[in-house]
C-alpha atoms as a PDB file:
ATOM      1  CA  UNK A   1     -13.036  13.228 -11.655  1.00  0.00           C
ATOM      2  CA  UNK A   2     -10.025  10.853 -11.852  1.00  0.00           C
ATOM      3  CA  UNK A   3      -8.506  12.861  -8.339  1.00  0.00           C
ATOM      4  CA  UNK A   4     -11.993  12.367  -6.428  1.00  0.00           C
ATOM      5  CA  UNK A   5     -11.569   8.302  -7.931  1.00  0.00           C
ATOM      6  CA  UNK A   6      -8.082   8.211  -6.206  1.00  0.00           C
ATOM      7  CA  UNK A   7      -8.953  10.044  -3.112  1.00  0.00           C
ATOM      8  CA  UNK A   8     -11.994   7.933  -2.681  1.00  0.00           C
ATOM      9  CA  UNK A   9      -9.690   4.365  -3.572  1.00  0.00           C
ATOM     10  CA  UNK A  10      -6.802   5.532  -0.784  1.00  0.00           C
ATOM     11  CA  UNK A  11      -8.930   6.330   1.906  1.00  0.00           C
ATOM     12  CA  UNK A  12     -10.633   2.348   1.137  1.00  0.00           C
ATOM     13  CA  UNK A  13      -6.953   0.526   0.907  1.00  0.00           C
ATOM     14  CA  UNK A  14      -5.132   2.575   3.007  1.00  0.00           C
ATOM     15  CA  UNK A  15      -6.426   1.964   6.355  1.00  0.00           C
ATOM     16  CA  UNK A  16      -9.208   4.378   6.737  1.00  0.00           C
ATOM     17  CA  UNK A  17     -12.232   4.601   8.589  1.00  0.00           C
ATOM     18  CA  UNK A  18     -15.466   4.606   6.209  1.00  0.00           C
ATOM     19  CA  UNK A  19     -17.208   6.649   9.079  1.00  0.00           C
ATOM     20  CA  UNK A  20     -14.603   9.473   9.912  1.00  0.00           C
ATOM     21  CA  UNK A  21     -13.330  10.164   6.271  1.00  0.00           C
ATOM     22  CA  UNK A  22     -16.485  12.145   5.205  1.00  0.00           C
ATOM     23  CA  UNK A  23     -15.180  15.732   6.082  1.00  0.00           C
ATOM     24  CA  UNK A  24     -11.785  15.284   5.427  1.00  0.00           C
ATOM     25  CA  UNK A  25     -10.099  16.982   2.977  1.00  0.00           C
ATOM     26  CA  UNK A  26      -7.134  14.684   2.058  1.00  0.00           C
ATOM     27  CA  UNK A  27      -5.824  15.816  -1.355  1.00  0.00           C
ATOM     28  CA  UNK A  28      -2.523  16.632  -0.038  1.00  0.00           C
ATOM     29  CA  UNK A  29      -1.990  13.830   1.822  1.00  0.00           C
ATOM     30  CA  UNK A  30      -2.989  11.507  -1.097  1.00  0.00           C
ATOM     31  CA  UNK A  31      -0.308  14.013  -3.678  1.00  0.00           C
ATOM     32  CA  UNK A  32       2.342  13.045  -1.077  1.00  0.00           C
ATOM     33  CA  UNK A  33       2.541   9.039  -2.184  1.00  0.00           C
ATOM     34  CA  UNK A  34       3.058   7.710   1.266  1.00  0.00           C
ATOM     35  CA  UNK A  35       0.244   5.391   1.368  1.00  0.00           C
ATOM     36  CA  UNK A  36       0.659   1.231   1.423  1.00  0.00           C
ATOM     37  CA  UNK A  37      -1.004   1.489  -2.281  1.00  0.00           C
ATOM     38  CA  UNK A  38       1.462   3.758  -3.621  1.00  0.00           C
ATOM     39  CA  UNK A  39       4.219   1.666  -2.208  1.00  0.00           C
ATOM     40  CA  UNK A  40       2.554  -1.393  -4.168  1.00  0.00           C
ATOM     41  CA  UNK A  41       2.059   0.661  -6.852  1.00  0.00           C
ATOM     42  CA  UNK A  42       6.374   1.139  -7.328  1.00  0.00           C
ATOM     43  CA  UNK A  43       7.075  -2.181  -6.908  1.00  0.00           C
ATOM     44  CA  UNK A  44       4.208  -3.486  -9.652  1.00  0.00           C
ATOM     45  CA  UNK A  45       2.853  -0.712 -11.625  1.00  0.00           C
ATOM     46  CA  UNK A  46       0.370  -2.876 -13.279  1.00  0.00           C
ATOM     47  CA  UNK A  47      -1.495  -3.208  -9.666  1.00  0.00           C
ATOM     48  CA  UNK A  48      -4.975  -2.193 -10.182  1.00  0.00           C
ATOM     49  CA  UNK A  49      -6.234   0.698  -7.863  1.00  0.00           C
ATOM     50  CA  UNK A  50      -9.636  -0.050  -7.007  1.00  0.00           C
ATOM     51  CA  UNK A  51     -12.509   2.305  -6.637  1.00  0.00           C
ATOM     52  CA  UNK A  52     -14.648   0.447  -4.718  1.00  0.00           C
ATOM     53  CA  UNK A  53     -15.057  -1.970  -1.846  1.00  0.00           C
ATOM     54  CA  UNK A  54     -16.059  -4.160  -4.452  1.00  0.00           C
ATOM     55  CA  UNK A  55     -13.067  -3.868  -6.584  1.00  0.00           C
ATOM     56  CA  UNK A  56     -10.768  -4.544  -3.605  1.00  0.00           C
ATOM     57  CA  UNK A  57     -12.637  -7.653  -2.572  1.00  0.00           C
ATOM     58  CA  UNK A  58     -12.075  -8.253  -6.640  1.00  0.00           C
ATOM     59  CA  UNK A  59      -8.587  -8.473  -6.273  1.00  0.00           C
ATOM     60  CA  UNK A  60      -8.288 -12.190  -5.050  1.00  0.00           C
ATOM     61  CA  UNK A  61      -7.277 -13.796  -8.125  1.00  0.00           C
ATOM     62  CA  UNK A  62      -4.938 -16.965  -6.494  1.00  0.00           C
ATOM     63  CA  UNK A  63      -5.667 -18.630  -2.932  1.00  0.00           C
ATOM     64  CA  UNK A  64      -3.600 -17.204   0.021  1.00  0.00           C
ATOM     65  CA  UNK A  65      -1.784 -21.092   0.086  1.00  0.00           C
ATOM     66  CA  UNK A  66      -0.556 -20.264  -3.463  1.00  0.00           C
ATOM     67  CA  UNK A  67       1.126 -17.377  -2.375  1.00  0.00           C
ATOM     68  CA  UNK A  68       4.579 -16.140  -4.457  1.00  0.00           C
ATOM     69  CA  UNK A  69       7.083 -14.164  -4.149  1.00  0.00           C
ATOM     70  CA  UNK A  70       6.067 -10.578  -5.845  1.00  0.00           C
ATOM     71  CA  UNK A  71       2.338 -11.245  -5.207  1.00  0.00           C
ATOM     72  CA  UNK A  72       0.260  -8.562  -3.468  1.00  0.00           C
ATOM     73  CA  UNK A  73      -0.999  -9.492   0.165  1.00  0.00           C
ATOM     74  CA  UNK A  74      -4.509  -7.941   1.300  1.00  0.00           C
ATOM     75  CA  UNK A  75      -5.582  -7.385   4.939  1.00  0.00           C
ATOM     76  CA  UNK A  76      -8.846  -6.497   5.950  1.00  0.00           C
ATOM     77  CA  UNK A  77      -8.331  -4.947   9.304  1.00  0.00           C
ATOM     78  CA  UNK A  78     -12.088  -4.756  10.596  1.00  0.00           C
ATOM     79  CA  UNK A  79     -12.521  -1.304   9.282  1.00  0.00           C
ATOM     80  CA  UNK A  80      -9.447  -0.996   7.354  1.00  0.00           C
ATOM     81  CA  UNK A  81      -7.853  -2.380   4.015  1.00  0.00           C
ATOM     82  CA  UNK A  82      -4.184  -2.386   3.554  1.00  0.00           C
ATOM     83  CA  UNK A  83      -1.466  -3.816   0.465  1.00  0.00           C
ATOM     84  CA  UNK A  84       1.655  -5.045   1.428  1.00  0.00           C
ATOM     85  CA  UNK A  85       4.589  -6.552  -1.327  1.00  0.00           C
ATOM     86  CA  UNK A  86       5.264 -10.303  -0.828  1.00  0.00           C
ATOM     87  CA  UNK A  87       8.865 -10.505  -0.409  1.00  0.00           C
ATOM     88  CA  UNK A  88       9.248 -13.906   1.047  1.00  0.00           C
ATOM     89  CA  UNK A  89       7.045 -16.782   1.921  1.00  0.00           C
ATOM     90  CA  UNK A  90       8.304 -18.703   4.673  1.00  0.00           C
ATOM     91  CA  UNK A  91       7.116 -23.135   4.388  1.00  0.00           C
ATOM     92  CA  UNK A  92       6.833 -25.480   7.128  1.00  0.00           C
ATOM     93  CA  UNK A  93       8.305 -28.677   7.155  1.00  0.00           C
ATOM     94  CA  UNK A  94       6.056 -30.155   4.598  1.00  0.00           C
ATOM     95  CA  UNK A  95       6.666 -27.548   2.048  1.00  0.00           C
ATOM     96  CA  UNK A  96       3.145 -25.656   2.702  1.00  0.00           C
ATOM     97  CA  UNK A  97       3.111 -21.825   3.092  1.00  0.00           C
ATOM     98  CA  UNK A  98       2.390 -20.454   6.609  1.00  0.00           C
ATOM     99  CA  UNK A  99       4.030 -17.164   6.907  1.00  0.00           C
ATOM    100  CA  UNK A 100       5.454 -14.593   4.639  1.00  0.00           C
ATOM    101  CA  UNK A 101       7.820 -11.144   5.056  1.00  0.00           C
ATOM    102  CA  UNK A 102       6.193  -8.240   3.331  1.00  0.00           C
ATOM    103  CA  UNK A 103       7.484  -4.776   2.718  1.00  0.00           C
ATOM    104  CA  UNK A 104       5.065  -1.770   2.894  1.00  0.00           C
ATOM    105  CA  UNK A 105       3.819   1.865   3.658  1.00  0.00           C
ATOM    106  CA  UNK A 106       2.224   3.482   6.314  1.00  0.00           C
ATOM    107  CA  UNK A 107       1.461   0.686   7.746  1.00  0.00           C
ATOM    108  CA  UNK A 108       1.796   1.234  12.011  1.00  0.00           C
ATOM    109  CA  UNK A 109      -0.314   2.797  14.643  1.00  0.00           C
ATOM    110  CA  UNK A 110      -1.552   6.448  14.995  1.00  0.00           C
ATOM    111  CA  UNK A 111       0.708   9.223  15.136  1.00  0.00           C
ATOM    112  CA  UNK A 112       1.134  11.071  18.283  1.00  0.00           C
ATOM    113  CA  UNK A 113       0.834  15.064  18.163  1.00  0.00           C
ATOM    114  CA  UNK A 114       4.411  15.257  19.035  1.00  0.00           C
ATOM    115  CA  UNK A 115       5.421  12.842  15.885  1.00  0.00           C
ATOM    116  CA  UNK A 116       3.832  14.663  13.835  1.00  0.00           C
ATOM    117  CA  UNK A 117       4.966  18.120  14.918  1.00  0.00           C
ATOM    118  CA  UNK A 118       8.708  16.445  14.538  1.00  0.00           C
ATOM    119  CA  UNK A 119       7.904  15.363  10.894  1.00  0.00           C
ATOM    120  CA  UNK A 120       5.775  17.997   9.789  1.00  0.00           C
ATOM    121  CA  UNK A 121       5.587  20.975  11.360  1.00  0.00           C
ATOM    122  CA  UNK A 122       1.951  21.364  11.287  1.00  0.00           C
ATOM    123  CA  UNK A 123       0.550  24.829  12.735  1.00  0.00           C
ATOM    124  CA  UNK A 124      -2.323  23.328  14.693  1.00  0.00           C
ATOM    125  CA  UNK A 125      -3.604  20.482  16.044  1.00  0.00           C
ATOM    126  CA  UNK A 126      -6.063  21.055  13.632  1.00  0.00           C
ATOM    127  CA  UNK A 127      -3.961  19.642  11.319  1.00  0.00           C
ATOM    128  CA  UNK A 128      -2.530  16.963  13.259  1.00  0.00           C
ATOM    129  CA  UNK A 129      -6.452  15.514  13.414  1.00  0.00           C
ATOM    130  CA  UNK A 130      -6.982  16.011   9.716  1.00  0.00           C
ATOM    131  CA  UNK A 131      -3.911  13.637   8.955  1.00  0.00           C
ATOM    132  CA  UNK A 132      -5.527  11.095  11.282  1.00  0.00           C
ATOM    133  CA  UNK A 133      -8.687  11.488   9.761  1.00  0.00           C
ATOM    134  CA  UNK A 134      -6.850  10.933   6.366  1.00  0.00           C
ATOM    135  CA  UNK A 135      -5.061   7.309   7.692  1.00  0.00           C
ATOM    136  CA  UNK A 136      -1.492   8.867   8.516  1.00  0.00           C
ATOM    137  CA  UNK A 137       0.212   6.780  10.601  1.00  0.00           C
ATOM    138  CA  UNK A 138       3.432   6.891  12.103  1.00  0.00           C
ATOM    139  CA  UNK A 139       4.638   5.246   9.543  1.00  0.00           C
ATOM    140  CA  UNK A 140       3.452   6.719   6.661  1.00  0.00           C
ATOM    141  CA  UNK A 141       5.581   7.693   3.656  1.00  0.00           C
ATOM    142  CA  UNK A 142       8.208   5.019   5.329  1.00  0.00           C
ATOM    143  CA  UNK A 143       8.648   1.750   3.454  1.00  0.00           C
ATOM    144  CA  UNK A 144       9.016  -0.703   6.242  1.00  0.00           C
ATOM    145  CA  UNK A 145       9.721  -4.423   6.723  1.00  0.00           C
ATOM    146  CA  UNK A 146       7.367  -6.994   8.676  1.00  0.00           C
ATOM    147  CA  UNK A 147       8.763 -10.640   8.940  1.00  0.00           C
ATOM    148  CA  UNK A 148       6.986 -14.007   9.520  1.00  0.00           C
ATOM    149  CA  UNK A 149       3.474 -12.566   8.883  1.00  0.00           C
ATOM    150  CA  UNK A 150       0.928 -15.046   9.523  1.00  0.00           C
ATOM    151  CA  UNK A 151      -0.730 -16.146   6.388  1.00  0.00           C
ATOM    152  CA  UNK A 152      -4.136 -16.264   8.511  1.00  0.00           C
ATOM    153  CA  UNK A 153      -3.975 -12.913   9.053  1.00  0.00           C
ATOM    154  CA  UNK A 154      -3.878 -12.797   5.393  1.00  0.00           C
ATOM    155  CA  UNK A 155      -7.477 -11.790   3.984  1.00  0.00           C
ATOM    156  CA  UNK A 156      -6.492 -11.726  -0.148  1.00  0.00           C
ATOM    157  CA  UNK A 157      -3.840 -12.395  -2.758  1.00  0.00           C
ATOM    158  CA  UNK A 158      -3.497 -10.381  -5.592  1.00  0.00           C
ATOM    159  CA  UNK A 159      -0.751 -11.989  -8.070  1.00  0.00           C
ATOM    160  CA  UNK A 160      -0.138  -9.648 -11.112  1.00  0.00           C
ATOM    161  CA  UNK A 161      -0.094 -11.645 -14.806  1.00  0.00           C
ATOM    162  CA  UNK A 162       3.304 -12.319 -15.663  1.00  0.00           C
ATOM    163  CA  UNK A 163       3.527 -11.041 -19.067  1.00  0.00           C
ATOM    164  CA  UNK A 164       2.392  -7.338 -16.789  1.00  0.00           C
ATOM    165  CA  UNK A 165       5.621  -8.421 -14.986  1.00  0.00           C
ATOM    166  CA  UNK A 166       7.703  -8.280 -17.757  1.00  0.00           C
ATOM    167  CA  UNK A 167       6.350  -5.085 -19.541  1.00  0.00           C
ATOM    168  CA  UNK A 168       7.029  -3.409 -16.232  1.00  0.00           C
ATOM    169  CA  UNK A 169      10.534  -4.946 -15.429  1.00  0.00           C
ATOM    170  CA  UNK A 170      10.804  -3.701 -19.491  1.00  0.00           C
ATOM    171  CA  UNK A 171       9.488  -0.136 -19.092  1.00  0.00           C
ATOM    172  CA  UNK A 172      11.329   0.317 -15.779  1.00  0.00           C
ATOM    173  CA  UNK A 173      14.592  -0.532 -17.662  1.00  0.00           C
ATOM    174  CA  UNK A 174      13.882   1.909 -20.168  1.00  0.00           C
ATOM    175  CA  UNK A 175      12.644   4.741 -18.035  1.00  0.00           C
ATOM    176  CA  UNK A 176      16.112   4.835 -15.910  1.00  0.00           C
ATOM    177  CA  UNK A 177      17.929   4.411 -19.165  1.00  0.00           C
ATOM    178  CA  UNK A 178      16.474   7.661 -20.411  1.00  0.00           C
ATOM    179  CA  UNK A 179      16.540   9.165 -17.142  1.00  0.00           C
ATOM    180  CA  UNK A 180      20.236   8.387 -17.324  1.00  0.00           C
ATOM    181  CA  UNK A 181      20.925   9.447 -21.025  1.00  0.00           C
ATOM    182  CA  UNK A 182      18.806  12.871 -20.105  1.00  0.00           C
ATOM    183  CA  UNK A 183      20.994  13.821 -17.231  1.00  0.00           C
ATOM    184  CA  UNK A 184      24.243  13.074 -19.591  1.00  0.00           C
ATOM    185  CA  UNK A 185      23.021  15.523 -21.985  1.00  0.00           C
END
């Protein structure tokens, strides 16, 4: 049940179509963690996947002219949803936000046959098709960079609670310390 909830929550956040998804079998795609929400979810692990269209529209807990460093920026693109990390946030001259620079996954246009053959070595087109039907795009499992965003194209903020901050910064410390200490032994 909890694979069908994050199949269902990546093909709503990561740029899919709500019409063409229905007899796609994505699974594999979703295993392979190159989708904008598993990019979010690296950088804050307390982001909360939704599982509904709801839930995403749920995550706009501080008004886009509040945006921060380390917040979560939503787009609604018509038929699409996608995360992106806050990295920046660019003022004007009277100190007001206008524009932030964002790092991100798979977020680009569709990938051509030929890209995909490159990357994957798919054995039909068949294949090809199903990873467009799944919301691959040419750049997915690629974290990427997008400068001077315009905050109007900006549909949601999602800013995590700071004490989540900390108890990740926290845990993340102690996970590569005992990744470390493991490999030493």
């Amino acid at each position: 049940m909890k694979r069908i909830s994050i199949v269902v929550t990546v093909f709503m956040i990561t740029g899919f179509c709500a019409s063409s998804h229905a007899g796609c079998n994505c699974v594999d795609w979703v295993e392979r963690d190159g989708y904008c929400v598993d990019y979010v979810k690296t950088r804050i692990p307390a982001f909360p996947i939704p599982n509904t269209v709801t839930e995403i529209t749920n995550l706009n807990n501080k008004e886009i002219q509040e945006v921060a460093e380390g917040d979560v920026a939503i787009f609604d693109l018509g038929n699409y949803w996608h995360v992106a990390y806050v990295e920046k946030v660019r003022l004007d001259q009277q100190g007001k936000a206008t524009a932030i620079d964002v790092s991100e996954m798979n977020f680009g246009g569709n990938i051509s046959f030929n890209e995909y053959k490159q990357k994957w070595s798919p054995k039909s087109k068949s294949e090809w098709k199903r990873a467009l039907c799944c919301g691959v795009t040419d750049q997915y499992d690629q974290t990427t960079v997008r400068k001077n965003v315009p905050l109007a194209t900006v549909k949601q903020i999602w800013s995590p609670d700071p004490e989540d901050s900390v108890v990740d910064k926290v845990r993340e410390v102690l996970n590569r310390f005992f990744h470390f200490t493991e490999r030493e032994l």
